[in-house]
PDB file of N, CA and C in Angstrom:
ATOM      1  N   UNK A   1      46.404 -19.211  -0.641  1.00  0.00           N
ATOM      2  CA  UNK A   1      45.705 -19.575  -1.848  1.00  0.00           C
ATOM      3  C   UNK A   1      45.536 -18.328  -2.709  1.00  0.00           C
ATOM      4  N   UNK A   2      45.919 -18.348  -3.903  1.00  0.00           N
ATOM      5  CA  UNK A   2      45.583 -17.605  -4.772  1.00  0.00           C
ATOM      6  C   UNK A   2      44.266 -17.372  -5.101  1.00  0.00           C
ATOM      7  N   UNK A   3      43.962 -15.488  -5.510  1.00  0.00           N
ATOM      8  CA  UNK A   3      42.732 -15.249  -5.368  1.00  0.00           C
ATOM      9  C   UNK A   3      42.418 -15.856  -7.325  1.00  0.00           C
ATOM     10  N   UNK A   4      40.798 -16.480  -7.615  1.00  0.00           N
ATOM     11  CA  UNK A   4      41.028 -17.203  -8.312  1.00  0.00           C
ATOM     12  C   UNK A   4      40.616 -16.368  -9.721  1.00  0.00           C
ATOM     13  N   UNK A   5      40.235 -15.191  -9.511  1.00  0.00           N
ATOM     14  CA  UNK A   5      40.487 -14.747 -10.921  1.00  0.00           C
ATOM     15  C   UNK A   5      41.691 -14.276 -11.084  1.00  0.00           C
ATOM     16  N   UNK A   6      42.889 -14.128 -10.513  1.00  0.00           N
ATOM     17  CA  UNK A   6      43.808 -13.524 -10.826  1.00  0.00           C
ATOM     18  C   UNK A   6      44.248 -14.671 -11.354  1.00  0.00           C
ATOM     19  N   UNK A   7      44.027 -15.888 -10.856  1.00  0.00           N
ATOM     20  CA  UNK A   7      44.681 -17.385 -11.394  1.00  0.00           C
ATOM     21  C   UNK A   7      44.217 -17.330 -13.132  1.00  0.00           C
ATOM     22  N   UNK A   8      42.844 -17.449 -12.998  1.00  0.00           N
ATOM     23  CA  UNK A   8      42.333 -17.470 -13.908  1.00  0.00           C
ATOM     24  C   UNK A   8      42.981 -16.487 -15.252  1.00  0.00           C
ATOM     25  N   UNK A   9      42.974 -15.041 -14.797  1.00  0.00           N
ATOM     26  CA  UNK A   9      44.087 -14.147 -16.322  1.00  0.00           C
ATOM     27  C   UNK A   9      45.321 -14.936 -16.092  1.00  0.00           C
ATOM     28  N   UNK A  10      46.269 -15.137 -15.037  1.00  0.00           N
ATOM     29  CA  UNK A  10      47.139 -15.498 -15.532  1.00  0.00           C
ATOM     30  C   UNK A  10      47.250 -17.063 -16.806  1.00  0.00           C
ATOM     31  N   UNK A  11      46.442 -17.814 -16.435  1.00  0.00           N
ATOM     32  CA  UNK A  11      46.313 -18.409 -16.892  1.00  0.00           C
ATOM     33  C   UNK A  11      46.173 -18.472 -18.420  1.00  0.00           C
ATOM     34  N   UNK A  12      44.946 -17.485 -18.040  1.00  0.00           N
ATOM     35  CA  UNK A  12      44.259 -17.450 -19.840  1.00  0.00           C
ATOM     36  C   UNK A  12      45.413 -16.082 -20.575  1.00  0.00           C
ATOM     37  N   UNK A  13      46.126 -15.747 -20.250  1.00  0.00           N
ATOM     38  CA  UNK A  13      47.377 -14.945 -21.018  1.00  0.00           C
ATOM     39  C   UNK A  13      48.528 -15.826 -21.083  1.00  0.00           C
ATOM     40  N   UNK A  14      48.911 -16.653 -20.277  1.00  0.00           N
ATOM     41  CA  UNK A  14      49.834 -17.887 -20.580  1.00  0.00           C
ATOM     42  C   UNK A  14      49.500 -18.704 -21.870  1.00  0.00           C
ATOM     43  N   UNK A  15      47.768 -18.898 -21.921  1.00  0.00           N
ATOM     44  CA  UNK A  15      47.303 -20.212 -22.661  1.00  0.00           C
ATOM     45  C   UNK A  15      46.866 -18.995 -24.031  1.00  0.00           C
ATOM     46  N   UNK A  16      46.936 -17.514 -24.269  1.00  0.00           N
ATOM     47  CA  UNK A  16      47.201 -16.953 -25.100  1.00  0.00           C
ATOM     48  C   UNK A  16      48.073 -16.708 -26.173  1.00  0.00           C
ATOM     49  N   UNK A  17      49.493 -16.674 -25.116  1.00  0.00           N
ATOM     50  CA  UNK A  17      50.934 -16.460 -25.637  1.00  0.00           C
ATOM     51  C   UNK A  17      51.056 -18.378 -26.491  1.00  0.00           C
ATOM     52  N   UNK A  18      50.638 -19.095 -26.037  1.00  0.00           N
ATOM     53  CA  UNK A  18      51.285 -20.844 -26.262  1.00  0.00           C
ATOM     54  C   UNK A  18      50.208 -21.078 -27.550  1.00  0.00           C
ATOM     55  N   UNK A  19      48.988 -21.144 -27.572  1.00  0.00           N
ATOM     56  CA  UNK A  19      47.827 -21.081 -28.750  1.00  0.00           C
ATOM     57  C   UNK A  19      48.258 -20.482 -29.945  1.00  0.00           C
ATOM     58  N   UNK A  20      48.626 -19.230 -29.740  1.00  0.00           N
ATOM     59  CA  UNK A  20      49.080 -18.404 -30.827  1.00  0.00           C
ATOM     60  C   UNK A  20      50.471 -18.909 -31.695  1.00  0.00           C
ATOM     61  N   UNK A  21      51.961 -18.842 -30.376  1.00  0.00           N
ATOM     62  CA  UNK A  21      52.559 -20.215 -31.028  1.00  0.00           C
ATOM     63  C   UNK A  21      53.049 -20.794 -31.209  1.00  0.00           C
ATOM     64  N   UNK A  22      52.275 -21.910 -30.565  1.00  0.00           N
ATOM     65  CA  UNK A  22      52.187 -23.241 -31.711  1.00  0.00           C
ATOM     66  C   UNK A  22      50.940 -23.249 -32.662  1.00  0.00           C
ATOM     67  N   UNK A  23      50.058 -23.038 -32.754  1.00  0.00           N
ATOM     68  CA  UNK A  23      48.938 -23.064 -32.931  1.00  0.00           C
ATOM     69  C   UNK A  23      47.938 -21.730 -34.312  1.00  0.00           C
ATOM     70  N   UNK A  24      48.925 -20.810 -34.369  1.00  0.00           N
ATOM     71  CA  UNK A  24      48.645 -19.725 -34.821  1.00  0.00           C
ATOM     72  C   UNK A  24      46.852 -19.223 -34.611  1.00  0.00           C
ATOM     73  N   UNK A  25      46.362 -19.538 -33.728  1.00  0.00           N
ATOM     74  CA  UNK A  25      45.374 -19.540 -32.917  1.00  0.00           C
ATOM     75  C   UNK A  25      45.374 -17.820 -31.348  1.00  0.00           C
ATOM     76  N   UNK A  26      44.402 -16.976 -32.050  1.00  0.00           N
ATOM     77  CA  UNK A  26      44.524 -15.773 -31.334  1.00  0.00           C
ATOM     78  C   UNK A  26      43.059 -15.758 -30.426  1.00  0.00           C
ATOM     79  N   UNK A  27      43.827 -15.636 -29.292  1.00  0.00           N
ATOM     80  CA  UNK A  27      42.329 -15.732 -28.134  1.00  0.00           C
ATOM     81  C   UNK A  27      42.625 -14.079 -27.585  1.00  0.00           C
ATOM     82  N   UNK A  28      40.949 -13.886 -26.671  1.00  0.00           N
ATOM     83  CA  UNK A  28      41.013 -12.812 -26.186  1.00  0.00           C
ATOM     84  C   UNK A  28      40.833 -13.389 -24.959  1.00  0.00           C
ATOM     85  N   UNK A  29      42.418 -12.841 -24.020  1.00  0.00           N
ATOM     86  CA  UNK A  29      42.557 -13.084 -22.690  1.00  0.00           C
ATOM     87  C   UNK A  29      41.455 -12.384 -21.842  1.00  0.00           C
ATOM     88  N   UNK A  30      41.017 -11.531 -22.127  1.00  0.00           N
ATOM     89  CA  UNK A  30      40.069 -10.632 -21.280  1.00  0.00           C
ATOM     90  C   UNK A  30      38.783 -11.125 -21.147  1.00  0.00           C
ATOM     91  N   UNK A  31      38.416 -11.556 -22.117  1.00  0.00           N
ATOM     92  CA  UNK A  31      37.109 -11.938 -22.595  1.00  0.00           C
ATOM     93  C   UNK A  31      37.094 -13.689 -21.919  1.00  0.00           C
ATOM     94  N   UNK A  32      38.642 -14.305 -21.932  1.00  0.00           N
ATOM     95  CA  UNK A  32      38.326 -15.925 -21.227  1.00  0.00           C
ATOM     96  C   UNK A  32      38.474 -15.653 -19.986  1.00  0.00           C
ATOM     97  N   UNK A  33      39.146 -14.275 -19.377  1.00  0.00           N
ATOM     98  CA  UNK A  33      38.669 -14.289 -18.035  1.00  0.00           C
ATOM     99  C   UNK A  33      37.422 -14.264 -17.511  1.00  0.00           C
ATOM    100  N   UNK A  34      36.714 -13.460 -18.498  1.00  0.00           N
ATOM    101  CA  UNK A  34      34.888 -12.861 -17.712  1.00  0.00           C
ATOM    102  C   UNK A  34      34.470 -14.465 -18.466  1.00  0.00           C
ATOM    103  N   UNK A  35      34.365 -14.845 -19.387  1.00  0.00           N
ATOM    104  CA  UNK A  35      33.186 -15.702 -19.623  1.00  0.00           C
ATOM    105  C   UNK A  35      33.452 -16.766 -19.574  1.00  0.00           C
ATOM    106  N   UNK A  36      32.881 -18.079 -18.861  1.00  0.00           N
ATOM    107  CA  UNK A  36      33.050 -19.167 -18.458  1.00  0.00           C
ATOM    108  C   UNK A  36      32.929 -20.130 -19.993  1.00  0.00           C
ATOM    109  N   UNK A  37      32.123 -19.737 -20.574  1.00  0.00           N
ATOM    110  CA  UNK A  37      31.708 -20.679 -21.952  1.00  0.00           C
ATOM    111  C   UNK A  37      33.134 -20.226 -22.628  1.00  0.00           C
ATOM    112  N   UNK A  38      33.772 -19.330 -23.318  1.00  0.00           N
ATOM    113  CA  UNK A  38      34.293 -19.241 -24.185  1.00  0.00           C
ATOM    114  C   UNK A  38      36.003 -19.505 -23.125  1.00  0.00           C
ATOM    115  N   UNK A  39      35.856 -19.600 -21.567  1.00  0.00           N
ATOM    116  CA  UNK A  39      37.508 -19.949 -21.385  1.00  0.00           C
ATOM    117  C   UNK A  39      37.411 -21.544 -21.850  1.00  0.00           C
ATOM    118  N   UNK A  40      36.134 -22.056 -21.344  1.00  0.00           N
ATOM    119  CA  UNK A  40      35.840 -23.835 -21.737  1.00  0.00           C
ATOM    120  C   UNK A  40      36.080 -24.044 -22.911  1.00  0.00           C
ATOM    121  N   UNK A  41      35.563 -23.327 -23.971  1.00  0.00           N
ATOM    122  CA  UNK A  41      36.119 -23.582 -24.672  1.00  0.00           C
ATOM    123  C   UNK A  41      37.432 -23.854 -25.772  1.00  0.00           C
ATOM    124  N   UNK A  42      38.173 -22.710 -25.227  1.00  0.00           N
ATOM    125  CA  UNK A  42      39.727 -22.135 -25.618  1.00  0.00           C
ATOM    126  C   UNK A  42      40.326 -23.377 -24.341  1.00  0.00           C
ATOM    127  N   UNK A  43      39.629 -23.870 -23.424  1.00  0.00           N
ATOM    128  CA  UNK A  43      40.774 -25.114 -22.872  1.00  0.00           C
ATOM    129  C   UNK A  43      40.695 -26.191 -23.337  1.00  0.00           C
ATOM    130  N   UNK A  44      39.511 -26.096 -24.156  1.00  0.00           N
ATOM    131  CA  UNK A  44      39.188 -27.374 -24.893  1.00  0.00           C
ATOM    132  C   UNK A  44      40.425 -27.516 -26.225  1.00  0.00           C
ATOM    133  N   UNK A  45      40.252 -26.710 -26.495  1.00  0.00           N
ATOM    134  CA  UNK A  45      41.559 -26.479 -27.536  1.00  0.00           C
ATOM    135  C   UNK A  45      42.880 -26.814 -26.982  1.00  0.00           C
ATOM    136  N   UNK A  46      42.922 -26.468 -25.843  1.00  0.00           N
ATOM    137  CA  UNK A  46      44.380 -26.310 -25.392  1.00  0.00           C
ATOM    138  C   UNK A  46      44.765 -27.861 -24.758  1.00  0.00           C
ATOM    139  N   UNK A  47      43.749 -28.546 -24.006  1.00  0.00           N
ATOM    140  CA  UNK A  47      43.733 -30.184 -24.523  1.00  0.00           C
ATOM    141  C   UNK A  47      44.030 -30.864 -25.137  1.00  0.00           C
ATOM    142  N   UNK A  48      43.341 -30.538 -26.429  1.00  0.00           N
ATOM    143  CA  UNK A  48      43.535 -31.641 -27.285  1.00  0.00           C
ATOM    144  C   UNK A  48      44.953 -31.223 -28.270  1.00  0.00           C
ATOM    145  N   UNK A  49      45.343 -30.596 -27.761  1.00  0.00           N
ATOM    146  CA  UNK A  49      46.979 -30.097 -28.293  1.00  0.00           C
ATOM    147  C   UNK A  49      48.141 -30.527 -27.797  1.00  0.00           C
ATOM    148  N   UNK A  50      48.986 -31.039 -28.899  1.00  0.00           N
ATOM    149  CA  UNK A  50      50.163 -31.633 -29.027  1.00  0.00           C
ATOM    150  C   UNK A  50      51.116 -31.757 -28.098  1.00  0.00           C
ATOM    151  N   UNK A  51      51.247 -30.550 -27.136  1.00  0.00           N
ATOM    152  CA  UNK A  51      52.516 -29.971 -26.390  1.00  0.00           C
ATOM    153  C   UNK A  51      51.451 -30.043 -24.941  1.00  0.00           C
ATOM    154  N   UNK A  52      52.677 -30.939 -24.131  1.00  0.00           N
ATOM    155  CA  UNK A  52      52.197 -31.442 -22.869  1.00  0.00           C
ATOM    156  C   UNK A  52      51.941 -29.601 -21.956  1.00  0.00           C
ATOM    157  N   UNK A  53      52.405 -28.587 -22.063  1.00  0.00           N
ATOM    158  CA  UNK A  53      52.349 -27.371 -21.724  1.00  0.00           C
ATOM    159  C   UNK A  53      50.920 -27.199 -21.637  1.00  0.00           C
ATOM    160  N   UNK A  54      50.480 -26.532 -22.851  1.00  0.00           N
ATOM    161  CA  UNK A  54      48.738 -26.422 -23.356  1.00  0.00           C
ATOM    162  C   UNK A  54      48.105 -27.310 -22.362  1.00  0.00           C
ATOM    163  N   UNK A  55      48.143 -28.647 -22.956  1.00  0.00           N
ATOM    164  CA  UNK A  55      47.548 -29.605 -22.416  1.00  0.00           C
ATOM    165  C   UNK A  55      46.818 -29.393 -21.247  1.00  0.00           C
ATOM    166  N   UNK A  56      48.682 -29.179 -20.384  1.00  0.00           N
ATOM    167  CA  UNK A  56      47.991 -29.036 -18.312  1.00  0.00           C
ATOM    168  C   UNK A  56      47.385 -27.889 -18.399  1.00  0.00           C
ATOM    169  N   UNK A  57      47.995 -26.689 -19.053  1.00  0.00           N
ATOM    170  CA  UNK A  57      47.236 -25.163 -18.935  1.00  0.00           C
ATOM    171  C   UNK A  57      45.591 -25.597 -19.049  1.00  0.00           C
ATOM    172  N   UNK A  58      45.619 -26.138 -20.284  1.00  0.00           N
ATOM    173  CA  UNK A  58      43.833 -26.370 -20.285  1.00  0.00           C
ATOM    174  C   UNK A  58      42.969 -27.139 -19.220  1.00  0.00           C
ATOM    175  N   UNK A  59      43.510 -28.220 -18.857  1.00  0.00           N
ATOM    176  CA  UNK A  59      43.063 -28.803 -17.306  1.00  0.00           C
ATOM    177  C   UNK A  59      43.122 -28.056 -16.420  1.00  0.00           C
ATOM    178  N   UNK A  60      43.975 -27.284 -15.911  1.00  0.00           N
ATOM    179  CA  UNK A  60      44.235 -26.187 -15.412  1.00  0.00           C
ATOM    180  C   UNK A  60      42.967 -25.406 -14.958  1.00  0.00           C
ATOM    181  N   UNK A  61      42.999 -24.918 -16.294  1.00  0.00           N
ATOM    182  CA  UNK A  61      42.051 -23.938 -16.417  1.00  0.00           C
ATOM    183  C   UNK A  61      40.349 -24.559 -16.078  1.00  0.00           C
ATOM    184  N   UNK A  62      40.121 -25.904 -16.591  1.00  0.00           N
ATOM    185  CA  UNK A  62      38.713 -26.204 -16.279  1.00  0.00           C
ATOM    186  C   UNK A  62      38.679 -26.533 -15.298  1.00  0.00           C
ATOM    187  N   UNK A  63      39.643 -26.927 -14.503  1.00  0.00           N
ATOM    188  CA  UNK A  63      39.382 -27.247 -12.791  1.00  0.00           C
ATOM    189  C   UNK A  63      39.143 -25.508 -12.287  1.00  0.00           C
ATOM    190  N   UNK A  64      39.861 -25.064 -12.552  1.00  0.00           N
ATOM    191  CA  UNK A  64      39.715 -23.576 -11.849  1.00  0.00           C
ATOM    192  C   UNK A  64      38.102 -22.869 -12.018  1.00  0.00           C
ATOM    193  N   UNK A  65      37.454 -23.705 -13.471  1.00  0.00           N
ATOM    194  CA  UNK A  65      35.785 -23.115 -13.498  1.00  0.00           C
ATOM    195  C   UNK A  65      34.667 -24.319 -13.180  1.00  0.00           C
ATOM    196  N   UNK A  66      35.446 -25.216 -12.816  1.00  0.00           N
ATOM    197  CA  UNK A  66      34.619 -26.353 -12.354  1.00  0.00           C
ATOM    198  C   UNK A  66      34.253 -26.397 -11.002  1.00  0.00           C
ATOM    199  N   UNK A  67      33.383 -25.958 -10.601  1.00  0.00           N
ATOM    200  CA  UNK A  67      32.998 -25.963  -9.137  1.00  0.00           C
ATOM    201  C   UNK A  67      33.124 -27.331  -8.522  1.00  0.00           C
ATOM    202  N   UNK A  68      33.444 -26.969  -7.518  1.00  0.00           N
ATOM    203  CA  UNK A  68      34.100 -28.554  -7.001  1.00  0.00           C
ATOM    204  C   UNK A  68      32.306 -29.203  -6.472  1.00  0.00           C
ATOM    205  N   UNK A  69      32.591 -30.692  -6.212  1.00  0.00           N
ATOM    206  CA  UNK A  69      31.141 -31.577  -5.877  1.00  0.00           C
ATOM    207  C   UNK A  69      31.123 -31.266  -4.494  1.00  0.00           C
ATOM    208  N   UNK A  70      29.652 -30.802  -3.860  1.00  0.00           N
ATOM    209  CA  UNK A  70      29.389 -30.907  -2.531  1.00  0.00           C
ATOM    210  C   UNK A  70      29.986 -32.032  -1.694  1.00  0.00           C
ATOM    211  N   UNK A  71      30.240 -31.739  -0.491  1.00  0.00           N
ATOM    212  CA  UNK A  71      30.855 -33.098   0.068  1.00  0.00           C
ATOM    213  C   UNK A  71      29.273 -33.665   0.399  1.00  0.00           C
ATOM    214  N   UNK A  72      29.375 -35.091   0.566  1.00  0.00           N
ATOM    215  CA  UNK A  72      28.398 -35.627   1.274  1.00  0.00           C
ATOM    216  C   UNK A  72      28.038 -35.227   2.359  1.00  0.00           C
ATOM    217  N   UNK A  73      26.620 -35.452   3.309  1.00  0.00           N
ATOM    218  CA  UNK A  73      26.320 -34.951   4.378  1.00  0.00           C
ATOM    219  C   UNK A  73      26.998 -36.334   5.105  1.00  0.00           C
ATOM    220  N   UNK A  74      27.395 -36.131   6.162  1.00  0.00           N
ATOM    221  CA  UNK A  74      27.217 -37.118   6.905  1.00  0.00           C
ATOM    222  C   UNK A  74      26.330 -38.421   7.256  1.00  0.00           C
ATOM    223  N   UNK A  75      26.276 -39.424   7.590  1.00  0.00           N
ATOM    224  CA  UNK A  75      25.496 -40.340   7.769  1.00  0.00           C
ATOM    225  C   UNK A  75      25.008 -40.442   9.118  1.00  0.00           C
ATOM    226  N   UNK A  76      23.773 -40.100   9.362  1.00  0.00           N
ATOM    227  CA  UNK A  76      23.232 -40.188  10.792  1.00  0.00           C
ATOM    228  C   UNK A  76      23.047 -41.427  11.036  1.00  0.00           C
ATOM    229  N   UNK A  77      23.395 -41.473  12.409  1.00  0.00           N
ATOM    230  CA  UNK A  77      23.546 -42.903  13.068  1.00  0.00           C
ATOM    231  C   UNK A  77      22.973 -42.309  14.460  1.00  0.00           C
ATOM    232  N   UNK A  78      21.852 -42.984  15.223  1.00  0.00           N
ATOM    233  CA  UNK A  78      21.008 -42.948  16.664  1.00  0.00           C
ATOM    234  C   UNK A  78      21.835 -43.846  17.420  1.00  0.00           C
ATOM    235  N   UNK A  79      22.640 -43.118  18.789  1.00  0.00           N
ATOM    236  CA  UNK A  79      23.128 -44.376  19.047  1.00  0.00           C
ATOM    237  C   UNK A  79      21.897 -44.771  20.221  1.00  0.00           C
ATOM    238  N   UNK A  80      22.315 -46.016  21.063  1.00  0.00           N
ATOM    239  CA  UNK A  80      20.974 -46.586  21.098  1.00  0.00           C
ATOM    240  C   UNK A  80      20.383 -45.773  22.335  1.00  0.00           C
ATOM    241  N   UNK A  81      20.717 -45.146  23.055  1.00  0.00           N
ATOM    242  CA  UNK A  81      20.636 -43.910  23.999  1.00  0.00           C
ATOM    243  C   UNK A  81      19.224 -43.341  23.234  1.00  0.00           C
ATOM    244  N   UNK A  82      19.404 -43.094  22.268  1.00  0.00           N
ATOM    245  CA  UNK A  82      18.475 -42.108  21.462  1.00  0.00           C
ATOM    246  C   UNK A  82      17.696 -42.379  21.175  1.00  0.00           C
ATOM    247  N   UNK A  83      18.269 -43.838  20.064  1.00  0.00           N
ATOM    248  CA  UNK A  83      16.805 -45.516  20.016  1.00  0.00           C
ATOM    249  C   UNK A  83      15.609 -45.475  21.306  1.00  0.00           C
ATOM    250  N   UNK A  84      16.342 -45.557  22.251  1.00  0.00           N
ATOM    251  CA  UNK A  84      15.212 -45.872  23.587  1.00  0.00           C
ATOM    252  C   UNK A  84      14.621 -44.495  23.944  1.00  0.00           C
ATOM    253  N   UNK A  85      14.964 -43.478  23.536  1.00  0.00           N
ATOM    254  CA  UNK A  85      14.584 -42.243  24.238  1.00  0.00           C
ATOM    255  C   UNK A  85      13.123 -42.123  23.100  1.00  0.00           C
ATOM    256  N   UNK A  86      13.499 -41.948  21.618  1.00  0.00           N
ATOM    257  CA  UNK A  86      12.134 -42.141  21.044  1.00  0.00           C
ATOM    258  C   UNK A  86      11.308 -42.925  20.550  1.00  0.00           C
ATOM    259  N   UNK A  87      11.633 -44.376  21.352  1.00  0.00           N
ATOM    260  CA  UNK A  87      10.744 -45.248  20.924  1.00  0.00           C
ATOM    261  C   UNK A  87       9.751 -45.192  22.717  1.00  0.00           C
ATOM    262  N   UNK A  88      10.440 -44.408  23.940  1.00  0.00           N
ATOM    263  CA  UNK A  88       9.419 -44.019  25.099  1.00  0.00           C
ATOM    264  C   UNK A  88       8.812 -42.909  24.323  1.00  0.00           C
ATOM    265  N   UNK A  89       9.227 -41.837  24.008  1.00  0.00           N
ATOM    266  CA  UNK A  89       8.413 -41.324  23.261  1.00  0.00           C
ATOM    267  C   UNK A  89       7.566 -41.168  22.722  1.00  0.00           C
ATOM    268  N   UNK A  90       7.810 -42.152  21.818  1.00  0.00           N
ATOM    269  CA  UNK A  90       6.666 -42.975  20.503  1.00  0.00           C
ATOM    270  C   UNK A  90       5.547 -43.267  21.542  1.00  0.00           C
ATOM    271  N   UNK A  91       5.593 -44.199  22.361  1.00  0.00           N
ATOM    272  CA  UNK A  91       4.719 -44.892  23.434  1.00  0.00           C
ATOM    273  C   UNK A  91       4.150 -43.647  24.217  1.00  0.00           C
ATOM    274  N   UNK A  92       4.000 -42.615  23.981  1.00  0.00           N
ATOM    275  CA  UNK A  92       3.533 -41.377  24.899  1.00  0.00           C
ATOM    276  C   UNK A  92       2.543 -41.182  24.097  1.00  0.00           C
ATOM    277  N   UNK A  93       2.597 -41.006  22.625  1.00  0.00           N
ATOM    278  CA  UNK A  93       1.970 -40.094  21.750  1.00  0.00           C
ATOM    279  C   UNK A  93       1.338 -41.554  21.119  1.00  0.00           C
ATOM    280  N   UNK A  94       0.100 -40.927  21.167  1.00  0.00           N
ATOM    281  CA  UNK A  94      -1.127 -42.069  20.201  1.00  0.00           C
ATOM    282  C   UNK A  94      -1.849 -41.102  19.422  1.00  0.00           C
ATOM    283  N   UNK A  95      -1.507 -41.229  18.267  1.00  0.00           N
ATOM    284  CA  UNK A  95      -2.565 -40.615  17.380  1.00  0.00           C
ATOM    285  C   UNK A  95      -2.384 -38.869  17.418  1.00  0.00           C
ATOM    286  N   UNK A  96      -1.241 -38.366  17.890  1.00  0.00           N
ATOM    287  CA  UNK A  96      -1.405 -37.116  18.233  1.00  0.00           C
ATOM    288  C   UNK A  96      -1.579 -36.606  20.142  1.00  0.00           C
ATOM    289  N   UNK A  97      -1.754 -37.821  20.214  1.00  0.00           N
ATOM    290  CA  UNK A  97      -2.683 -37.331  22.113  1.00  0.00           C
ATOM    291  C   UNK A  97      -1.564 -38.045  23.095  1.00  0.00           C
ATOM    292  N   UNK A  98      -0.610 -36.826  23.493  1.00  0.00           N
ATOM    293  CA  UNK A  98      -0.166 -37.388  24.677  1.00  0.00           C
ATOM    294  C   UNK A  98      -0.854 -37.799  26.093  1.00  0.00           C
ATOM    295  N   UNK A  99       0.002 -39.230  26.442  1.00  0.00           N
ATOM    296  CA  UNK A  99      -0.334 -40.014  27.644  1.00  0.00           C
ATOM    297  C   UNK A  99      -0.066 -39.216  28.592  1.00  0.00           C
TER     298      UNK A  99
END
């Protein structure tokens, strides 16, 4: 796996060279590497542009600053081993006061 800021300049100097032209549109590659707001935005551009190239570069690029979604935790399930172990349990403890 590629380390992801290096993804990231290459990227944003690819989506430099293609902006400029088609686009006559001048970005600072350096500056969309460090700052997350202004690469979002220069992919936003590169989206909504004509040439299927840009386009993926800009998807590209916001998956690469889009932190991916936590996975779900798992779903706990007692199997019934466990059921019976703390419902004797339960029946020990009244109020705080073990039997």
């Amino acid at each position: 796996m590629a380390d992801p800021q290096s993804e990231r300049v290459a990227i944003a100097a690819h989506l430099h060279v293609l902006l400029r032209r088609h686009q006559g549109r001048v970005t600072d590659v350096e500056w969309m590497a460090r700052n997350r707001e202004y690469a979002l935005a220069v992919a936003e551009l590169a989206r909504g542009a004509e040439q299927a190239e840009l386009r993926q570069l800009g998807q590209r690029l916001v998956a690469l600053l889009t932190p991916p979604a936590p996975a779900p935790a798992p779903a706990r399930t007692a199997t019934p081993a466990v059921n019976s172990a703390l419902a004797d349990q339960a029946r020990r403890y009244v109020g705080g006061v073990r039997w």
